[in-house]
PDB file of N, CA and C in Angstrom:
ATOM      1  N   UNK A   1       2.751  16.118  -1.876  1.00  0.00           N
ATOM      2  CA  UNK A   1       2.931  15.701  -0.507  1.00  0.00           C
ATOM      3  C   UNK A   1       3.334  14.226  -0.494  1.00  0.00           C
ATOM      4  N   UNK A   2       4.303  13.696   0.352  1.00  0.00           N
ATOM      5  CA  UNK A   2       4.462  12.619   0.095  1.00  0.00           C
ATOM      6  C   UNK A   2       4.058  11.556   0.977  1.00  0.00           C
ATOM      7  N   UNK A   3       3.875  10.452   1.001  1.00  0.00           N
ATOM      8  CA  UNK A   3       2.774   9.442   1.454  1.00  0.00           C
ATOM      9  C   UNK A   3       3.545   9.039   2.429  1.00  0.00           C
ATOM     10  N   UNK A   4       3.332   8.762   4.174  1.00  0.00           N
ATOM     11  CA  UNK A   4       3.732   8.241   4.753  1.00  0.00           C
ATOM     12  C   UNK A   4       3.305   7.012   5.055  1.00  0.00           C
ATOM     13  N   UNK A   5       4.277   5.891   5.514  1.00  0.00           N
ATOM     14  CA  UNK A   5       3.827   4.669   5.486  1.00  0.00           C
ATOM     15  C   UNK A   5       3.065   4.090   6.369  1.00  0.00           C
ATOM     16  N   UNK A   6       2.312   5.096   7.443  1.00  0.00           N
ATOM     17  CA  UNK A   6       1.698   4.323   8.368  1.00  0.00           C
ATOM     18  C   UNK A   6      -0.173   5.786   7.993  1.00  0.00           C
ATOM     19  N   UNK A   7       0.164   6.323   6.863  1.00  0.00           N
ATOM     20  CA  UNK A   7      -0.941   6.899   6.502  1.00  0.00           C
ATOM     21  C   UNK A   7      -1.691   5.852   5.432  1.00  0.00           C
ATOM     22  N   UNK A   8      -1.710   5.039   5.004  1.00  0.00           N
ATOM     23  CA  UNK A   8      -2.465   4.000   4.138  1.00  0.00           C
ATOM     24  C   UNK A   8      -2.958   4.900   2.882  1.00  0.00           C
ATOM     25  N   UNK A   9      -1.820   5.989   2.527  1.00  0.00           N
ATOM     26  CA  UNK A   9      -2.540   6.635   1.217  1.00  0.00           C
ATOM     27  C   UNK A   9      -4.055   7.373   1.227  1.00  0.00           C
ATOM     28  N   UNK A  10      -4.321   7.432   2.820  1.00  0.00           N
ATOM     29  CA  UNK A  10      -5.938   8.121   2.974  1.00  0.00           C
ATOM     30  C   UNK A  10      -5.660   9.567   3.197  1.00  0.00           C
ATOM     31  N   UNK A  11      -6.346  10.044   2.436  1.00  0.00           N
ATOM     32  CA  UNK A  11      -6.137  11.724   2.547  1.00  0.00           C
ATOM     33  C   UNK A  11      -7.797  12.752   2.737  1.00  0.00           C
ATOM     34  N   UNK A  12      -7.160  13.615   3.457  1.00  0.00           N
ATOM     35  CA  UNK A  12      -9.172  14.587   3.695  1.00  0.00           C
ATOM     36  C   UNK A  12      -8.377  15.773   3.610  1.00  0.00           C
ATOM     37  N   UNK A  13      -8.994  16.460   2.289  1.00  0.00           N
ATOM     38  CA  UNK A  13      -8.802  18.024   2.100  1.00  0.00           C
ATOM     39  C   UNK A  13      -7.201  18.143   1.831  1.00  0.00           C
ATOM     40  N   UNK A  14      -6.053  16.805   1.216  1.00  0.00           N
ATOM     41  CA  UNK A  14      -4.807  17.247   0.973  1.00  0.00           C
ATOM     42  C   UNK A  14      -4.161  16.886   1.975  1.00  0.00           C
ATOM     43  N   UNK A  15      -4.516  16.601   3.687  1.00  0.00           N
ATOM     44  CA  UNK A  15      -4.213  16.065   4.317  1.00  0.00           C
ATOM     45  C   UNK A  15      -4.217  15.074   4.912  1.00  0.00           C
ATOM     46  N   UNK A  16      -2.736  14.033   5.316  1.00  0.00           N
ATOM     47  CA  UNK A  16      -2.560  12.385   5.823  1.00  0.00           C
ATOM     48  C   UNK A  16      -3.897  12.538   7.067  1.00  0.00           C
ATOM     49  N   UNK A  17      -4.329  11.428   6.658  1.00  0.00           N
ATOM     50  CA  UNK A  17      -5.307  11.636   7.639  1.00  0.00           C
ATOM     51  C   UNK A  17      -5.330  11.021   9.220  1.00  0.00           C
ATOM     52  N   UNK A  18      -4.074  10.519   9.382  1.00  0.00           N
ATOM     53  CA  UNK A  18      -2.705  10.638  10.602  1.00  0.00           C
ATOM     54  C   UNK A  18      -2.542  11.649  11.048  1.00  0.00           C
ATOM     55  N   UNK A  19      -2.666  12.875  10.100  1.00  0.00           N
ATOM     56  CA  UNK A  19      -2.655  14.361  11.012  1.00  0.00           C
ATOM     57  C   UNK A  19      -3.648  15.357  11.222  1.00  0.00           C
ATOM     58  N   UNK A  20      -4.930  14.381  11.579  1.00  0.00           N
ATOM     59  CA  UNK A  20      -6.033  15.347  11.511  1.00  0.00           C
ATOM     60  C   UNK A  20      -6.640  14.741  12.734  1.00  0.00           C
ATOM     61  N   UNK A  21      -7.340  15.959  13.442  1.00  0.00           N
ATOM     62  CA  UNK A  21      -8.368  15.567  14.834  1.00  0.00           C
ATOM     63  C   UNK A  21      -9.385  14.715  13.856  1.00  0.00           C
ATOM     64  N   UNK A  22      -9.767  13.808  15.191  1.00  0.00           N
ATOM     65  CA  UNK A  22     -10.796  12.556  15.485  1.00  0.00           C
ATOM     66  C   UNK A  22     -12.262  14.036  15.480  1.00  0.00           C
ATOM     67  N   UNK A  23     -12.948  14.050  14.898  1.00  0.00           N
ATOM     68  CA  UNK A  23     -14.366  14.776  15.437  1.00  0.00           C
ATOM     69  C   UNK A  23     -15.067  14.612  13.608  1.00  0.00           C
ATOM     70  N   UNK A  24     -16.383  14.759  14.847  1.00  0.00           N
ATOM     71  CA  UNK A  24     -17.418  14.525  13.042  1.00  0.00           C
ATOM     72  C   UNK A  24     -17.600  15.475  12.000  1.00  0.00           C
ATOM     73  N   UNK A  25     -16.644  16.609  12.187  1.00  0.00           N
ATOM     74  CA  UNK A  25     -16.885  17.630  10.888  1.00  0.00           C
ATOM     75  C   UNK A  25     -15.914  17.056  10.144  1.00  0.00           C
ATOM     76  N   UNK A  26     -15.104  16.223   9.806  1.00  0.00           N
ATOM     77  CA  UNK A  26     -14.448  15.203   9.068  1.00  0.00           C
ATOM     78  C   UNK A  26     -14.700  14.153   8.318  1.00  0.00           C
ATOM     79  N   UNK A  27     -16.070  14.115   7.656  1.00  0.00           N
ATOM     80  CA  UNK A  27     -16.807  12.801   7.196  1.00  0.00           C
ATOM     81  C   UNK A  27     -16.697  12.934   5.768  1.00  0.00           C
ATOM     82  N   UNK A  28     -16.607  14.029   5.415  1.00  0.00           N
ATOM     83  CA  UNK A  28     -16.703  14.025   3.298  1.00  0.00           C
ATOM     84  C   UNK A  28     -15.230  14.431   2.765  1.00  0.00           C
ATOM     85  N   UNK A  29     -15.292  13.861   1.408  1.00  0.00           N
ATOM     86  CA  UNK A  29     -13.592  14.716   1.348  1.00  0.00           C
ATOM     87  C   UNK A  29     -12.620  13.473   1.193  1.00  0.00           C
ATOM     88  N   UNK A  30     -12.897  12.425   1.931  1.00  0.00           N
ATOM     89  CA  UNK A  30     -12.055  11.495   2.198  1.00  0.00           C
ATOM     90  C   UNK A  30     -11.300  10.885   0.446  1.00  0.00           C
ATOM     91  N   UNK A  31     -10.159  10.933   0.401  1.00  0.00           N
ATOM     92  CA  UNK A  31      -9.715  10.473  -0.657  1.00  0.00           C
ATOM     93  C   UNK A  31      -8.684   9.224  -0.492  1.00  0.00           C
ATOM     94  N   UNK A  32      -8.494   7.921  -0.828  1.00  0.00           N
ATOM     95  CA  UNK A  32      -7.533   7.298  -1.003  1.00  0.00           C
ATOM     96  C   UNK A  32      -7.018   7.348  -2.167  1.00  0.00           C
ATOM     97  N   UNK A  33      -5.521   7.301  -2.224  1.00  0.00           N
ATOM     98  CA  UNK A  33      -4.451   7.481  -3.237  1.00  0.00           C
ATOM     99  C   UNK A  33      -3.892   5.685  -3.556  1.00  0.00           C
ATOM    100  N   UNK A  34      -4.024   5.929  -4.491  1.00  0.00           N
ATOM    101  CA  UNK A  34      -3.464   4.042  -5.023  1.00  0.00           C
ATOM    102  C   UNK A  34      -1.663   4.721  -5.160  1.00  0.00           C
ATOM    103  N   UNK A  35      -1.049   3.701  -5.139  1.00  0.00           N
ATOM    104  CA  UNK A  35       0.148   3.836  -5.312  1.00  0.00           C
ATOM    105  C   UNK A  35       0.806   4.428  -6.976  1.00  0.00           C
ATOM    106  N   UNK A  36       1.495   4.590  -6.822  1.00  0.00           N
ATOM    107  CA  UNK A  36       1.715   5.261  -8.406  1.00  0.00           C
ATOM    108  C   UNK A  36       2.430   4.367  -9.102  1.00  0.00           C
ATOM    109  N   UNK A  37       2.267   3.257  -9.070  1.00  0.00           N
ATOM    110  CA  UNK A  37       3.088   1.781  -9.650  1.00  0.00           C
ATOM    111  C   UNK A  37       2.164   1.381 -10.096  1.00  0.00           C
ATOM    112  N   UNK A  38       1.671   1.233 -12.033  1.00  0.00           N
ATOM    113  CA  UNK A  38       0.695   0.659 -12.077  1.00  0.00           C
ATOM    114  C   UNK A  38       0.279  -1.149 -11.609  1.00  0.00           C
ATOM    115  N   UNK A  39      -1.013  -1.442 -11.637  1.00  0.00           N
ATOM    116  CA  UNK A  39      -0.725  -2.606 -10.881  1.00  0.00           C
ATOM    117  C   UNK A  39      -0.739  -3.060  -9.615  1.00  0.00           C
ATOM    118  N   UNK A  40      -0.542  -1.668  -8.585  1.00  0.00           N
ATOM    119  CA  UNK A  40      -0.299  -2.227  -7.153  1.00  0.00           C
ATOM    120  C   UNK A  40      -1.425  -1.299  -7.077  1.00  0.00           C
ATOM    121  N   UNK A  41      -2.028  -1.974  -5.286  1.00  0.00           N
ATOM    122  CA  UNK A  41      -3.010  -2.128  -4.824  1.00  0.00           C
ATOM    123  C   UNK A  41      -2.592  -1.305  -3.811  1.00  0.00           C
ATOM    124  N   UNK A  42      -3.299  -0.662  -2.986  1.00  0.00           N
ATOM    125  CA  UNK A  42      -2.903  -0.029  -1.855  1.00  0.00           C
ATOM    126  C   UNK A  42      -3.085  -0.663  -0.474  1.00  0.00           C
ATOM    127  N   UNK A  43      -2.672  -0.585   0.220  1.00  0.00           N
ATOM    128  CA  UNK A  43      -3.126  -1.273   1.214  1.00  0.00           C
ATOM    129  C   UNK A  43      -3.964  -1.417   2.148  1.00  0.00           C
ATOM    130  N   UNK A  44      -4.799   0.086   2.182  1.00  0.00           N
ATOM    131  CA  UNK A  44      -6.232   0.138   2.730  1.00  0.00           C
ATOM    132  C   UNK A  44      -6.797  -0.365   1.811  1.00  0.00           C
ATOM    133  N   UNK A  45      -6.937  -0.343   0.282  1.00  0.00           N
ATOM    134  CA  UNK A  45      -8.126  -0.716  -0.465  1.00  0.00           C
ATOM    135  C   UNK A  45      -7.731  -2.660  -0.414  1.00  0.00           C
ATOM    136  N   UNK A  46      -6.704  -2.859  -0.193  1.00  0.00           N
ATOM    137  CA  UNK A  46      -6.432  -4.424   0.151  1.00  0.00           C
ATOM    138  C   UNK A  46      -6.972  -4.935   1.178  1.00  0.00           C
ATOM    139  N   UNK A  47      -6.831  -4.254   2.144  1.00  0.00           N
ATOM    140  CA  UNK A  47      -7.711  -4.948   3.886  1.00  0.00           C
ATOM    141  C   UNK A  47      -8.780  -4.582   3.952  1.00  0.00           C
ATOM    142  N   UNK A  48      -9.600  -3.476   3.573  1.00  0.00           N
ATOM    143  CA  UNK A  48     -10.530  -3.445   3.176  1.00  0.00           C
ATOM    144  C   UNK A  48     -11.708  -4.639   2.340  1.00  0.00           C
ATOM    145  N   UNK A  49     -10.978  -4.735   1.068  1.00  0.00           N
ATOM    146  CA  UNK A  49     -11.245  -5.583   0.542  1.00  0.00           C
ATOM    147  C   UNK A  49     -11.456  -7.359   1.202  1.00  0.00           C
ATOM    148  N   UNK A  50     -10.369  -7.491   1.989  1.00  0.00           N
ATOM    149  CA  UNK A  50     -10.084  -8.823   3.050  1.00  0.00           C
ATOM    150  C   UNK A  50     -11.389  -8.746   3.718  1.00  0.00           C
ATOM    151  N   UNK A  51     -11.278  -8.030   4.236  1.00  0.00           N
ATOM    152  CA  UNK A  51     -12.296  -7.827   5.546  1.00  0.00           C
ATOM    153  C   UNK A  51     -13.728  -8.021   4.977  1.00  0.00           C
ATOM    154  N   UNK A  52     -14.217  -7.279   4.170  1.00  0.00           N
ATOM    155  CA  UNK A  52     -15.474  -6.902   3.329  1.00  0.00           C
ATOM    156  C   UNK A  52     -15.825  -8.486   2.737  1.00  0.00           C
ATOM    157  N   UNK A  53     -15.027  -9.462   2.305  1.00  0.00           N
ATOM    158  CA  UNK A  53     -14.887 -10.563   2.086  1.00  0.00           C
ATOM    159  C   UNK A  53     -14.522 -11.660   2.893  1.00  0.00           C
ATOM    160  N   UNK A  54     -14.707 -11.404   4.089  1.00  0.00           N
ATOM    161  CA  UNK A  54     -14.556 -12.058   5.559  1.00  0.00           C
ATOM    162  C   UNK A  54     -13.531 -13.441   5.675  1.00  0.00           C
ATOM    163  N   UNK A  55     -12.327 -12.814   5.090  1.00  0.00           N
ATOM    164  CA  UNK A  55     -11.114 -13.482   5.283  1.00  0.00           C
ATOM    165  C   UNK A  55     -10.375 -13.063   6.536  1.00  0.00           C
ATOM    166  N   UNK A  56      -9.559 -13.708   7.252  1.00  0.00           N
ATOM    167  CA  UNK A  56      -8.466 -13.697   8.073  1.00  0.00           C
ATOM    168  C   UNK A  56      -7.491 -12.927   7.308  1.00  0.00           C
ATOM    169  N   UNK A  57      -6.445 -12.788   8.107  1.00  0.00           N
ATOM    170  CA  UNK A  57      -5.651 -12.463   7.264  1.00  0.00           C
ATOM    171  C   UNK A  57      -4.589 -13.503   7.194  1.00  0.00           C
ATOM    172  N   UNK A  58      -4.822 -14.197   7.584  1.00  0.00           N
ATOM    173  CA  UNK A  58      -4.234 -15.699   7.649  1.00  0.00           C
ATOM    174  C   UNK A  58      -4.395 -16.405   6.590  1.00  0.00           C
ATOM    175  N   UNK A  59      -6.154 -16.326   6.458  1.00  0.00           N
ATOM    176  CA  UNK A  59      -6.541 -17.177   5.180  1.00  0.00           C
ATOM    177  C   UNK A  59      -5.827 -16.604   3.825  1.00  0.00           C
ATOM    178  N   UNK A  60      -6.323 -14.929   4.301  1.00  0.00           N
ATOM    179  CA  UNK A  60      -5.980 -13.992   2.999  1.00  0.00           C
ATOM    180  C   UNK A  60      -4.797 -13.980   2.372  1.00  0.00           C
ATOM    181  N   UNK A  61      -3.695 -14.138   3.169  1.00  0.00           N
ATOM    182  CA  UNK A  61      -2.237 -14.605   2.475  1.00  0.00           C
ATOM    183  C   UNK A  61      -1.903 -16.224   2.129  1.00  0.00           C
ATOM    184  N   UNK A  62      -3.166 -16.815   2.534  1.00  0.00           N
ATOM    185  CA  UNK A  62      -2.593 -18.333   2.319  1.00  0.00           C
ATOM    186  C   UNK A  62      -3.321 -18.303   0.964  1.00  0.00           C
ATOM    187  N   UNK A  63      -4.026 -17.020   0.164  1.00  0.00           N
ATOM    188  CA  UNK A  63      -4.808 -17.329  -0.994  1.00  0.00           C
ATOM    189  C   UNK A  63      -3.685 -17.421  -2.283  1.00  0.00           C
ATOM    190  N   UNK A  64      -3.423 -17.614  -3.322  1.00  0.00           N
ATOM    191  CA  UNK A  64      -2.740 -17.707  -4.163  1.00  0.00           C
ATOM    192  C   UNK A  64      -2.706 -16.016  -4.728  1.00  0.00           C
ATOM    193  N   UNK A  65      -1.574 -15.497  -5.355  1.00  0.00           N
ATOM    194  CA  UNK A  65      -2.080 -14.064  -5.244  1.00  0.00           C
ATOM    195  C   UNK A  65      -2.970 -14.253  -6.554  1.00  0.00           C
ATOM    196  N   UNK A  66      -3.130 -14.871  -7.769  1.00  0.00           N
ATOM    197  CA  UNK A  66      -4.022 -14.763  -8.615  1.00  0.00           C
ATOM    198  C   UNK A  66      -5.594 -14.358  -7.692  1.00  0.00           C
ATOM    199  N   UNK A  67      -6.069 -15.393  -6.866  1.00  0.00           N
ATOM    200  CA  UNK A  67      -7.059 -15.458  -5.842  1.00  0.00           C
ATOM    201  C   UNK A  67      -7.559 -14.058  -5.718  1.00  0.00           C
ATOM    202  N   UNK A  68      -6.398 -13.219  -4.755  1.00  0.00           N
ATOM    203  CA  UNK A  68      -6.132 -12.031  -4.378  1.00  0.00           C
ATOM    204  C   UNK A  68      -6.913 -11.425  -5.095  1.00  0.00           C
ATOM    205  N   UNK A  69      -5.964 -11.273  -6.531  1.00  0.00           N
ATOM    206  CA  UNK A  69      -6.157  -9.950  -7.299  1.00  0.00           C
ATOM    207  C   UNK A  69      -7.905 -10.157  -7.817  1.00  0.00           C
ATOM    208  N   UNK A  70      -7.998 -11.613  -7.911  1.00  0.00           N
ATOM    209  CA  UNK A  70      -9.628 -11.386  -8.756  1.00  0.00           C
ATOM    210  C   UNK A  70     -10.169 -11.017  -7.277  1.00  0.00           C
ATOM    211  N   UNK A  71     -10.003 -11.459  -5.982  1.00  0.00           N
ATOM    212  CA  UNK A  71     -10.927 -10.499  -5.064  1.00  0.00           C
ATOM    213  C   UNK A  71     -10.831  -9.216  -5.127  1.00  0.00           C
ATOM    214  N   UNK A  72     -10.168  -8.711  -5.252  1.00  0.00           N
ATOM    215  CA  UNK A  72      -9.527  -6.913  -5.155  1.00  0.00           C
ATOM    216  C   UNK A  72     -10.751  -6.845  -6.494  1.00  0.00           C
ATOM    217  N   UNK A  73     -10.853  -7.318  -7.755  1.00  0.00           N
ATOM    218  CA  UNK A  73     -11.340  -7.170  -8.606  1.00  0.00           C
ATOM    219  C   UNK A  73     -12.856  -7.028  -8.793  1.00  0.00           C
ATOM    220  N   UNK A  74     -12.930  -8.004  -7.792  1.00  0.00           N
ATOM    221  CA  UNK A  74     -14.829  -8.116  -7.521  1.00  0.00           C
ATOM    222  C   UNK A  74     -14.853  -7.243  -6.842  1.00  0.00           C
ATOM    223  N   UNK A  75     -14.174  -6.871  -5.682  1.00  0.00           N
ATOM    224  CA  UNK A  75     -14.650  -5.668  -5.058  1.00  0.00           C
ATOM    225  C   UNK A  75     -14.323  -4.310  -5.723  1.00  0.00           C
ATOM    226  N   UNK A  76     -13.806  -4.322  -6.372  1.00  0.00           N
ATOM    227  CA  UNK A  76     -13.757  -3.095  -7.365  1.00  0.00           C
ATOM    228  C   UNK A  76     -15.141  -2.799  -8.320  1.00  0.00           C
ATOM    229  N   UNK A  77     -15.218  -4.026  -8.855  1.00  0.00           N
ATOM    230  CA  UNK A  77     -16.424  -4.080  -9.705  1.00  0.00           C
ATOM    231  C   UNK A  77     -17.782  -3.565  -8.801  1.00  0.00           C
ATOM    232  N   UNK A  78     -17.969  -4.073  -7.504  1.00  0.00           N
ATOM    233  CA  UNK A  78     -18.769  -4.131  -6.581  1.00  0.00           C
ATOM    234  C   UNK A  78     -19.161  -2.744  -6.495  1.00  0.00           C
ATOM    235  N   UNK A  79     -17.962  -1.845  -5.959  1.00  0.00           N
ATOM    236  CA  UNK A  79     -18.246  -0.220  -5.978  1.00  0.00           C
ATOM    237  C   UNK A  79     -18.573   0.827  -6.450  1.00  0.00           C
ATOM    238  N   UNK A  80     -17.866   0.154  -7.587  1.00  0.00           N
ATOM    239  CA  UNK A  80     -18.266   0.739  -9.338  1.00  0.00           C
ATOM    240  C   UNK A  80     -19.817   0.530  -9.345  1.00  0.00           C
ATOM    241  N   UNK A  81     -19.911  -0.685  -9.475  1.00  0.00           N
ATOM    242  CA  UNK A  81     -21.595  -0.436  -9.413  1.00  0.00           C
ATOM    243  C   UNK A  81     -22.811   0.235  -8.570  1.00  0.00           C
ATOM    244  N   UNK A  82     -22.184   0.008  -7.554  1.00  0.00           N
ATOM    245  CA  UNK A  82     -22.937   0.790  -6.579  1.00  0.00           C
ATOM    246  C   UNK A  82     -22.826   1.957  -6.438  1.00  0.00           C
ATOM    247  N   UNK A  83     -21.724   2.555  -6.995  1.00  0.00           N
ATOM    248  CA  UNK A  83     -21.852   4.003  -7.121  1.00  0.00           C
ATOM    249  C   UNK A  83     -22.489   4.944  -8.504  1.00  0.00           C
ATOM    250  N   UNK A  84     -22.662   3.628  -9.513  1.00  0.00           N
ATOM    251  CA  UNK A  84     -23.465   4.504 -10.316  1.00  0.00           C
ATOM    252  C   UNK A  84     -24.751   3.945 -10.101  1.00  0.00           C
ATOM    253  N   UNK A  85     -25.262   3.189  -9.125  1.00  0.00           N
ATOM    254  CA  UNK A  85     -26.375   2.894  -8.424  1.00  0.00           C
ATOM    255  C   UNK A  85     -27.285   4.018  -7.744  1.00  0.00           C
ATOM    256  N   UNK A  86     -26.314   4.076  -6.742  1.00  0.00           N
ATOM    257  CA  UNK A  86     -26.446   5.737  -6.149  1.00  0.00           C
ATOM    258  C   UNK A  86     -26.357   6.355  -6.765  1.00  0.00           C
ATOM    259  N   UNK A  87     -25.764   6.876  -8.053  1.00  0.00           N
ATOM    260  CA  UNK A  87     -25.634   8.277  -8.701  1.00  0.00           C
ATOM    261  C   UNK A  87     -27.122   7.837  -9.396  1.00  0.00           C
ATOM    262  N   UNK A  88     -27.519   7.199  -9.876  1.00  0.00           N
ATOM    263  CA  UNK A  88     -29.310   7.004 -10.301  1.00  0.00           C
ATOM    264  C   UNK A  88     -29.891   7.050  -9.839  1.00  0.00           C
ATOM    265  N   UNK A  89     -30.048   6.961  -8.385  1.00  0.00           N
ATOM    266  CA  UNK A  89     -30.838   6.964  -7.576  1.00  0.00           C
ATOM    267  C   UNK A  89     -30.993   8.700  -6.764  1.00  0.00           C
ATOM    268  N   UNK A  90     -29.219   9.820  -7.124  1.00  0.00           N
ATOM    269  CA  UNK A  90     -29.604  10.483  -6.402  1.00  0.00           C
ATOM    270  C   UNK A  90     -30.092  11.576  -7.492  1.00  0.00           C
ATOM    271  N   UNK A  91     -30.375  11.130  -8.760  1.00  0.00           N
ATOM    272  CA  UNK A  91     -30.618  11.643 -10.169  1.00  0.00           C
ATOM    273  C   UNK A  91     -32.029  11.804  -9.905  1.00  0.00           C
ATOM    274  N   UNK A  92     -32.831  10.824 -10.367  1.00  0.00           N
ATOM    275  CA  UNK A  92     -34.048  10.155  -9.739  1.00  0.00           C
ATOM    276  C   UNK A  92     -34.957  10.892  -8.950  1.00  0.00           C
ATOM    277  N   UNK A  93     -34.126  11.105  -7.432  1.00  0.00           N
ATOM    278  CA  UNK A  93     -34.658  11.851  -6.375  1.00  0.00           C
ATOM    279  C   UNK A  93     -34.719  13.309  -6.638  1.00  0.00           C
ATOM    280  N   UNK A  94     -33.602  13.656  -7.424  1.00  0.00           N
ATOM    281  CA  UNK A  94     -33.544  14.852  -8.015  1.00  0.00           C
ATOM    282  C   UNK A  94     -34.765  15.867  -8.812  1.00  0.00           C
ATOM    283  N   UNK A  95     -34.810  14.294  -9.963  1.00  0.00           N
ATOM    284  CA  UNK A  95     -35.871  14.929 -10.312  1.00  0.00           C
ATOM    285  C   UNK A  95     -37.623  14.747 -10.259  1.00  0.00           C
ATOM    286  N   UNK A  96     -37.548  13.853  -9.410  1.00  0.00           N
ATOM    287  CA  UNK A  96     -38.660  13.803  -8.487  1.00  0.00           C
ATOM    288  C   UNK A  96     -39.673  15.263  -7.192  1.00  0.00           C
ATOM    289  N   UNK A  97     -38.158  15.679  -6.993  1.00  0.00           N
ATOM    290  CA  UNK A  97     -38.269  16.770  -5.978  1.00  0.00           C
ATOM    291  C   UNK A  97     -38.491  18.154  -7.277  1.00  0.00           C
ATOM    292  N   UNK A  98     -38.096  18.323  -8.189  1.00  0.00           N
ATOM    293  CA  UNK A  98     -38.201  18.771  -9.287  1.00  0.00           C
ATOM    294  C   UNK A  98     -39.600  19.205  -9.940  1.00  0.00           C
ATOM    295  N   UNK A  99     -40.187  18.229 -10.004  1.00  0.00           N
ATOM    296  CA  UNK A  99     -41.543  18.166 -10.271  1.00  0.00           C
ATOM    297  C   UNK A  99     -42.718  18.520  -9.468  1.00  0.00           C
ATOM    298  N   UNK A 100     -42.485  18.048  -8.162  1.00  0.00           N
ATOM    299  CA  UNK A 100     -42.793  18.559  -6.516  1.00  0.00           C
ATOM    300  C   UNK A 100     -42.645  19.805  -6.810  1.00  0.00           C
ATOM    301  N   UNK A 101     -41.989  20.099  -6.881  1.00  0.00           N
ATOM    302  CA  UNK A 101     -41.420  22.132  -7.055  1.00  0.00           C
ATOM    303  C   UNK A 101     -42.268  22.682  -8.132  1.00  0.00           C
ATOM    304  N   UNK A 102     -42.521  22.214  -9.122  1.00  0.00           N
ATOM    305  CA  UNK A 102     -43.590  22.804 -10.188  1.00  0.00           C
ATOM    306  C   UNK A 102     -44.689  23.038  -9.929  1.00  0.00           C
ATOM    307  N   UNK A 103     -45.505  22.193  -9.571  1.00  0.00           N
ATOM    308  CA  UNK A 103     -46.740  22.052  -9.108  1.00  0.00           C
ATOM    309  C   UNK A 103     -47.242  22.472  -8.313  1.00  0.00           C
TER     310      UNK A 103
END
């Protein structure tokens, strides 16, 4: 499927998520697609990143792009961790409830 430019590479279930109803059975699933150029950044995971790091976007282009990329970088690192944060934590709970169940 090919990426339209006002879809930011966000996709739910295979579909731009530009062409899907607004309602809350839509919350899991969500996938962003990085560009297929190694190297480039996408542009939700870029403003994202801005934002999450409480730049303008004023400031954010007045940064040098070296600047840029190590922010994109920390926040990469950032997620990474926190998601095998959560994956220990939902391990954990797992087998906590586990043991509960034996007894």
């Amino acid at each position: 499927m090919k990426l339209r430019q006002n879809s930011f590479g966000v996709e739910l279930d295979g579909y731009l998520i530009t062409e899907l109803p607004v309602d809350a059975k839509h919350t899991l699933g969500i996938e962003i697609k990085q560009p297929p150029i190694p190297g480039v950044v996408s542009m939700y995971e870029e403003h994202d990143c801005r934002i999450s790091a409480h730049y303008t976007l004023r400031e954010w282009y007045n940064l040098k792009e070296e600047d840029r990329a190590l922010e994109i970088a920390h926040y990469r690192i950032r997620h990474a961790l926190d998601y095998q944060k959560n994956k220990k934590q939902e391990e954990q709970a797992e087998r906590v409830n586990q043991k509960k169940g034996k007894r």
